[in-house]
N, C-alpha and C. Protein backbone atom coordinates (compact mmCIF):
# COMPACT_ATOMS: atom_id res chain seq x y z
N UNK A 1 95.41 97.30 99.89
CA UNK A 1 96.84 97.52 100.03
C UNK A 1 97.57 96.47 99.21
N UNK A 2 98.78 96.98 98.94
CA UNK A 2 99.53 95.84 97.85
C UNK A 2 100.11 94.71 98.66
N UNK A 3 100.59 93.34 97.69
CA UNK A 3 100.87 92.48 98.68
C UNK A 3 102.13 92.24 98.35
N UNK A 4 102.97 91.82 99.36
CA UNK A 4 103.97 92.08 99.22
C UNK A 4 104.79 90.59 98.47
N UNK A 5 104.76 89.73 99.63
CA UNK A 5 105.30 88.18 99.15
C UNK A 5 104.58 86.98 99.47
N UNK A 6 103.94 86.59 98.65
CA UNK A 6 103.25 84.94 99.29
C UNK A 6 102.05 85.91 100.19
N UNK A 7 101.76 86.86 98.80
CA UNK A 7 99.72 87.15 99.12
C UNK A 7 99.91 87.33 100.48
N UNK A 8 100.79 88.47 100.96
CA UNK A 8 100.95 88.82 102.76
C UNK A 8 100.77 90.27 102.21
N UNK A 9 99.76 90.50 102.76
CA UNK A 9 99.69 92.52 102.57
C UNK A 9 100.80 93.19 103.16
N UNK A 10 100.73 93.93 102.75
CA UNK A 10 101.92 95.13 103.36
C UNK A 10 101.88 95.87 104.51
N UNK A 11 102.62 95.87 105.73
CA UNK A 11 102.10 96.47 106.99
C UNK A 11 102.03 97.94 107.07
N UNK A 12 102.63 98.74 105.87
CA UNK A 12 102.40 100.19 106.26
C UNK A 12 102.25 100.17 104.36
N UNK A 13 101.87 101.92 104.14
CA UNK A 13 101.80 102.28 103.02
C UNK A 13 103.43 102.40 102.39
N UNK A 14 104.15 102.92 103.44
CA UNK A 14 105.95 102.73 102.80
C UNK A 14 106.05 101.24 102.18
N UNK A 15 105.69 100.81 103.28
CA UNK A 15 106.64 99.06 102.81
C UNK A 15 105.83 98.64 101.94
N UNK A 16 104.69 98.84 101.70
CA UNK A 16 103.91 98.54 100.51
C UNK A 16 104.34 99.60 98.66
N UNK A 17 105.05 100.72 99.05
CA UNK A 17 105.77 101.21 97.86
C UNK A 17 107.02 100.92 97.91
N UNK A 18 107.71 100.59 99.10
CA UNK A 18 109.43 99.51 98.58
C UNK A 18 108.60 98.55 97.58
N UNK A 19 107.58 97.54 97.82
CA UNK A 19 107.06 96.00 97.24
C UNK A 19 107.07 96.86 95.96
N UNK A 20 106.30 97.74 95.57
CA UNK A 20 106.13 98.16 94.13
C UNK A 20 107.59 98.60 93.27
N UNK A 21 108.24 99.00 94.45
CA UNK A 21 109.42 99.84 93.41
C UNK A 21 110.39 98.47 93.38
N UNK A 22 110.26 97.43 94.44
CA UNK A 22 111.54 96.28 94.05
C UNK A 22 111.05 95.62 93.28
N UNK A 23 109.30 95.17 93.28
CA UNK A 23 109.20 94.63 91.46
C UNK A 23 109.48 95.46 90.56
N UNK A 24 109.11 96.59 90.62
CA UNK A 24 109.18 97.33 88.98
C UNK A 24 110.98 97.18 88.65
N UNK A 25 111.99 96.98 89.78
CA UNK A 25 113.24 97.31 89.48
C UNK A 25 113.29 95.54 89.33
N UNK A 26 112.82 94.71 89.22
CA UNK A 26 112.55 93.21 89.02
C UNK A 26 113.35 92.52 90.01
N UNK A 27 113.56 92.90 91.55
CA UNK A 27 113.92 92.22 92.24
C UNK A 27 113.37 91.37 93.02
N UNK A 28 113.69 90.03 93.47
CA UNK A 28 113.40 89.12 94.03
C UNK A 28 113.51 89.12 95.97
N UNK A 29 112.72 88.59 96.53
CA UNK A 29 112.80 89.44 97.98
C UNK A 29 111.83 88.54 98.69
N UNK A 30 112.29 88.66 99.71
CA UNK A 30 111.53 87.79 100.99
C UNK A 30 110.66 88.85 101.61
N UNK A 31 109.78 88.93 101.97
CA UNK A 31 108.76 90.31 102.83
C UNK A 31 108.84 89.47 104.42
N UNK A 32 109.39 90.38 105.07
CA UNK A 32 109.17 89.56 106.68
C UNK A 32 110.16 88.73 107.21
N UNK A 33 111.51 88.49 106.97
CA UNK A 33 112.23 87.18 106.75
C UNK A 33 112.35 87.54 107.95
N UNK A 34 111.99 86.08 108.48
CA UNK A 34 112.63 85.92 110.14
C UNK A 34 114.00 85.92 110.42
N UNK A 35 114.71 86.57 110.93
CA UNK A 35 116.39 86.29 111.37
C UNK A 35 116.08 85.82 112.61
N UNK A 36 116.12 86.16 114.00
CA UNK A 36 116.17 85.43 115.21
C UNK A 36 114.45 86.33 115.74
N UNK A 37 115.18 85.97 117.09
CA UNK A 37 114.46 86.44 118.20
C UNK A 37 115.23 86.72 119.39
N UNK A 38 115.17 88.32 120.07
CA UNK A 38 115.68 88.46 120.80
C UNK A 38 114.16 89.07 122.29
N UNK A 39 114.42 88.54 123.13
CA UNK A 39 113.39 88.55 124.02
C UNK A 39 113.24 90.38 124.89
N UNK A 40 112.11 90.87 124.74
CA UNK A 40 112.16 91.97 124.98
C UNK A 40 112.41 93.25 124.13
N UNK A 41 113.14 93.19 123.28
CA UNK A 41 113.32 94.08 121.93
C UNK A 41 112.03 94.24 121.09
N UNK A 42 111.69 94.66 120.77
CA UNK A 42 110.31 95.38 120.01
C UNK A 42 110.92 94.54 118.27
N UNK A 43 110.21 93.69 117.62
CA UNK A 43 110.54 93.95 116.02
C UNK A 43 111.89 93.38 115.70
N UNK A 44 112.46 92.46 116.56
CA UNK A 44 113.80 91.99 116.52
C UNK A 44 113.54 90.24 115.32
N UNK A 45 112.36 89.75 115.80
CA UNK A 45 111.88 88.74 114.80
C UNK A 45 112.09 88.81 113.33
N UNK A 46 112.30 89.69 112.98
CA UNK A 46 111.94 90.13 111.19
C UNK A 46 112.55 91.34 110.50
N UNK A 47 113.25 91.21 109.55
CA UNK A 47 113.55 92.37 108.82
C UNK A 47 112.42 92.34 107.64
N UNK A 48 112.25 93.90 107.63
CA UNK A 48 111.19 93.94 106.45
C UNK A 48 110.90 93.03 105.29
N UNK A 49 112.43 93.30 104.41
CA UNK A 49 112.34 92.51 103.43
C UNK A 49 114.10 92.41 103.27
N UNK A 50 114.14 91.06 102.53
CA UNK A 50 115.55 90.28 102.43
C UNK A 50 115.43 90.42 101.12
N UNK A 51 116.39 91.14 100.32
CA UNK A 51 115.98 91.43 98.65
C UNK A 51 117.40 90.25 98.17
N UNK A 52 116.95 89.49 97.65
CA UNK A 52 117.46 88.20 97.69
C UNK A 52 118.23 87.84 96.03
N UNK A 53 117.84 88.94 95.21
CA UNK A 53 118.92 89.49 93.73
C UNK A 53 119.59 90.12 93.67
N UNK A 54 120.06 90.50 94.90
CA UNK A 54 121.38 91.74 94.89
C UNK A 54 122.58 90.53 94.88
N UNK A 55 123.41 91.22 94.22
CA UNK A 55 124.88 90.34 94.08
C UNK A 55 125.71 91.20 94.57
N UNK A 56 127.04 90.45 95.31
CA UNK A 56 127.06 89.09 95.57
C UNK A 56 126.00 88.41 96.59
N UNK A 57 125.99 89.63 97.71
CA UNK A 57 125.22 89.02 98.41
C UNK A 57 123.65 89.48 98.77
N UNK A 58 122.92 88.96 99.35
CA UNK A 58 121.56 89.22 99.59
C UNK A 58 121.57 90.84 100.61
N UNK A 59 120.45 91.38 100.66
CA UNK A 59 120.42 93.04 100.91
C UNK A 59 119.16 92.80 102.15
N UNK A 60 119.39 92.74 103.34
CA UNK A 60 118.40 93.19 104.09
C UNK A 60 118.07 94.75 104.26
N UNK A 61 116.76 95.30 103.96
CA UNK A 61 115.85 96.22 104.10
C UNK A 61 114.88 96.61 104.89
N UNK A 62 115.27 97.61 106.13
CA UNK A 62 114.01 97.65 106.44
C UNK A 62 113.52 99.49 106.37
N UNK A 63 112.36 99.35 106.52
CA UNK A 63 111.58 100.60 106.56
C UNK A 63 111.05 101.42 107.96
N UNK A 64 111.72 102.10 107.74
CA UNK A 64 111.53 102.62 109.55
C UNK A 64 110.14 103.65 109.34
N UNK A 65 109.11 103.91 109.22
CA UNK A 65 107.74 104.48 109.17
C UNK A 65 107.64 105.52 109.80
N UNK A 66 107.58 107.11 109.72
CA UNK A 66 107.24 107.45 110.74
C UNK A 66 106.49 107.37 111.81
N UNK A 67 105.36 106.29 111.87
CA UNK A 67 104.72 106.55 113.21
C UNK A 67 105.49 105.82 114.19
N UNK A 68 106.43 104.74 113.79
CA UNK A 68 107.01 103.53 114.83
C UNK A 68 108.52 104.69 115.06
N UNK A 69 109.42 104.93 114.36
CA UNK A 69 110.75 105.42 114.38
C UNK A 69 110.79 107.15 114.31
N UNK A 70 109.74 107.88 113.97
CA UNK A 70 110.09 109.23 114.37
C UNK A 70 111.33 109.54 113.17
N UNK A 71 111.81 109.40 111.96
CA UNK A 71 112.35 109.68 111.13
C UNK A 71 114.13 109.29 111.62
N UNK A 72 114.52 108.90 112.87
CA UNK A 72 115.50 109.01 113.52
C UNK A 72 115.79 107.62 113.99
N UNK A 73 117.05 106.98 114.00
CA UNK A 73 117.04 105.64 114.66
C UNK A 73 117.23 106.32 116.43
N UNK A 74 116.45 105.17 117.11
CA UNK A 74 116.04 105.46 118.47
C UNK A 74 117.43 104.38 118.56
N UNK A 75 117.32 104.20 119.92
CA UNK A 75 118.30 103.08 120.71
C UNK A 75 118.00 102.15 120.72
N UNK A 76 116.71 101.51 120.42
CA UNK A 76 116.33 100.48 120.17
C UNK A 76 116.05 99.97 118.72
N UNK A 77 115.75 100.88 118.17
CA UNK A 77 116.25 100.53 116.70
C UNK A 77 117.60 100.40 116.41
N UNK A 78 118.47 101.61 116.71
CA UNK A 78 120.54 100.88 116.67
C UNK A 78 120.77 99.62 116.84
N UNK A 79 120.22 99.42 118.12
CA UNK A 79 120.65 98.21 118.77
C UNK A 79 120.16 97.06 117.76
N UNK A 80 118.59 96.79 117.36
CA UNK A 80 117.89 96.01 116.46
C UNK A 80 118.50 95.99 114.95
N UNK A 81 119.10 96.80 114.49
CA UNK A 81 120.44 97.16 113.30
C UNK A 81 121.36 96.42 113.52
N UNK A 82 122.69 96.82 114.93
CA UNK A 82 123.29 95.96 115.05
C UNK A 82 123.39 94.34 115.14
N UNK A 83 122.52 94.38 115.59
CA UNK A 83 122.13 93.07 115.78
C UNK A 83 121.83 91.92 114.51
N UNK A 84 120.65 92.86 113.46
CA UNK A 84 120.56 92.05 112.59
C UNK A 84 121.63 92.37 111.57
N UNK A 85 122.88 92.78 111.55
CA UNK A 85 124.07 92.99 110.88
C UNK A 85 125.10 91.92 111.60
N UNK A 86 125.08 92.24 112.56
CA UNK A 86 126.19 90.76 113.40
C UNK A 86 125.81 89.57 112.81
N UNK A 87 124.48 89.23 112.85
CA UNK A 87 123.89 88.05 112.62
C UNK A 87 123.84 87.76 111.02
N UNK A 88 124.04 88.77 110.01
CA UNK A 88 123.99 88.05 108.93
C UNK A 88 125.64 88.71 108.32
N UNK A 89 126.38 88.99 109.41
CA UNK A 89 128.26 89.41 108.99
C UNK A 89 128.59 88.33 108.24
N UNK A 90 129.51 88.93 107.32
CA UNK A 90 129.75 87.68 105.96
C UNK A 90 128.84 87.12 104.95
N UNK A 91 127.33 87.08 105.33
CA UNK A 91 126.56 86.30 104.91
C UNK A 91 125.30 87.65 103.79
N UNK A 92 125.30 88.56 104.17
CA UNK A 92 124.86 89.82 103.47
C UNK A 92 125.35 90.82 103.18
N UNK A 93 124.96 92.04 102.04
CA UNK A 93 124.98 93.37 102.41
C UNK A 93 124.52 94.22 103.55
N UNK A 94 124.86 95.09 103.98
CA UNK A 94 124.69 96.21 105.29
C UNK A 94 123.23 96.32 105.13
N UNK A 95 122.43 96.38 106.30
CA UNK A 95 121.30 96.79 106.50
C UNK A 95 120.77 98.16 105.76
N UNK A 96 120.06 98.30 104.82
CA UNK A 96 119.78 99.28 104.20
C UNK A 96 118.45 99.64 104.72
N UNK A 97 118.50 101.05 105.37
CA UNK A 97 117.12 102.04 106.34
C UNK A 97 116.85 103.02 105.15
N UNK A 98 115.46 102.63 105.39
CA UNK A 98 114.31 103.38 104.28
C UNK A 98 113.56 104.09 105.33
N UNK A 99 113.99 105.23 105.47
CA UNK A 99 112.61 106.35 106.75
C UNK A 99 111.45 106.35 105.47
N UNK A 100 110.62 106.89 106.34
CA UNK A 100 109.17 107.03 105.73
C UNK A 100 108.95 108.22 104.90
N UNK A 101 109.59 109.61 105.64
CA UNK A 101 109.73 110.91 104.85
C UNK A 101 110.57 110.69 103.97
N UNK A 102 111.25 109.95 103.18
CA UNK A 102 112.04 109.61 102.54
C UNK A 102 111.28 108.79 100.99
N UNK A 103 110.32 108.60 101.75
CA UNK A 103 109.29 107.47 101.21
C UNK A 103 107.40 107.90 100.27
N UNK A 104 107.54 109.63 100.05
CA UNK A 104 106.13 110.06 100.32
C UNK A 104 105.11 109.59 99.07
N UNK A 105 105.84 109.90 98.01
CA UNK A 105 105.22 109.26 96.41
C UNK A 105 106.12 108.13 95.79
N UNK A 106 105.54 107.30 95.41
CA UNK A 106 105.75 106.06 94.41
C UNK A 106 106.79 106.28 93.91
N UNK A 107 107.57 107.57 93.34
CA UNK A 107 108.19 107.79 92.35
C UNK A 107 109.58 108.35 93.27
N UNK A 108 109.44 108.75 94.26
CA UNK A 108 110.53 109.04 95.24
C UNK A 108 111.10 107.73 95.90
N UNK A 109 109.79 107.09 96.18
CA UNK A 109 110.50 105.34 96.67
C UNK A 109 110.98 104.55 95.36
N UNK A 110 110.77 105.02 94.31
CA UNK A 110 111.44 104.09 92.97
C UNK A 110 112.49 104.58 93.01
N UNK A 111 113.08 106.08 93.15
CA UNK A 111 114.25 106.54 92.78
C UNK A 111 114.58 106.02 94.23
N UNK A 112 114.63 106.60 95.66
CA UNK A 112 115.61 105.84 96.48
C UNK A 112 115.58 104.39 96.35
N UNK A 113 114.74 103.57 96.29
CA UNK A 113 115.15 102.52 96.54
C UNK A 113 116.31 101.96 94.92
N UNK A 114 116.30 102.27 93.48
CA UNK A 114 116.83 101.93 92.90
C UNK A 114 118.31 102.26 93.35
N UNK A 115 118.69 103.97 94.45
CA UNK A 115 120.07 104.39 94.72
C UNK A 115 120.44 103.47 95.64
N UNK A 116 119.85 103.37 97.03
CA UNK A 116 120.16 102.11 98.00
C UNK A 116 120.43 100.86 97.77
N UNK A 117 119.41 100.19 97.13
CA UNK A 117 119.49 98.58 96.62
C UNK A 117 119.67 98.29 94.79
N UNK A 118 119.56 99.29 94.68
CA UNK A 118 120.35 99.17 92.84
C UNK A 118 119.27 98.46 91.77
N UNK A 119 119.26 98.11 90.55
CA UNK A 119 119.12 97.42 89.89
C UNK A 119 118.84 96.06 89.96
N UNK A 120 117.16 95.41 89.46
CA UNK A 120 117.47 94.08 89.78
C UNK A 120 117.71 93.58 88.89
């Protein structure tokens, strides 16, 4: 499997073709960036990836997979959104959600992810 940042493999086959399509688009990116911890919330530790060449500000990304999210934000994913949007208000771009069916060939995750997170 591909690795994403600092020789850390990729936890699904999606988030391992975001890693390919934000190098090929030459962006710079954190894989995993810790924001907080909220106790009891599933996945509240970490947004996928913090793409850290978007201007002005930095672009948190995450990849919702079908086997964890069901193609749909649940209530606990909203809530895990809101949350990591409060927490980086002022300080980033809007949480950008990558579903997995969204995600099936290399060449579908190059084109969404270049429309979502742009050019690096």
């Amino acid at each position: 499997m591909p690795h994403c940042a600092v020789g850390r493999a990729a936890g699904s086959k999606e988030e391992a073709r975001v890693a390919t399509a934000l190098d090929r688009l030459g962006h710079r990116y954190i894989y995993q960036f810790q924001v907080f911890d909220v106790r009891g919330v599933r996945g509240t530790f970490f947004v996928d990836f913090l793409v850290t060449s978007t201007t002005p500000m930095s672009t948190p990304v995450e990849v919702f997979g079908e086997f964890w999210h069901q193609g749909q934000l649940g209530s606990e994913d909203a809530l895990r959104i809101a949350l990591i949007e409060d927490k980086f208000r002022g300080e980033a771009n809007p949480v950008v959600i990558l579903f997995g069916s969204q995600l099936g060939t290399q060449e579908e995750t190059n084109t969404l992810v270049l429309q979502k997170v742009g050019p690096g």
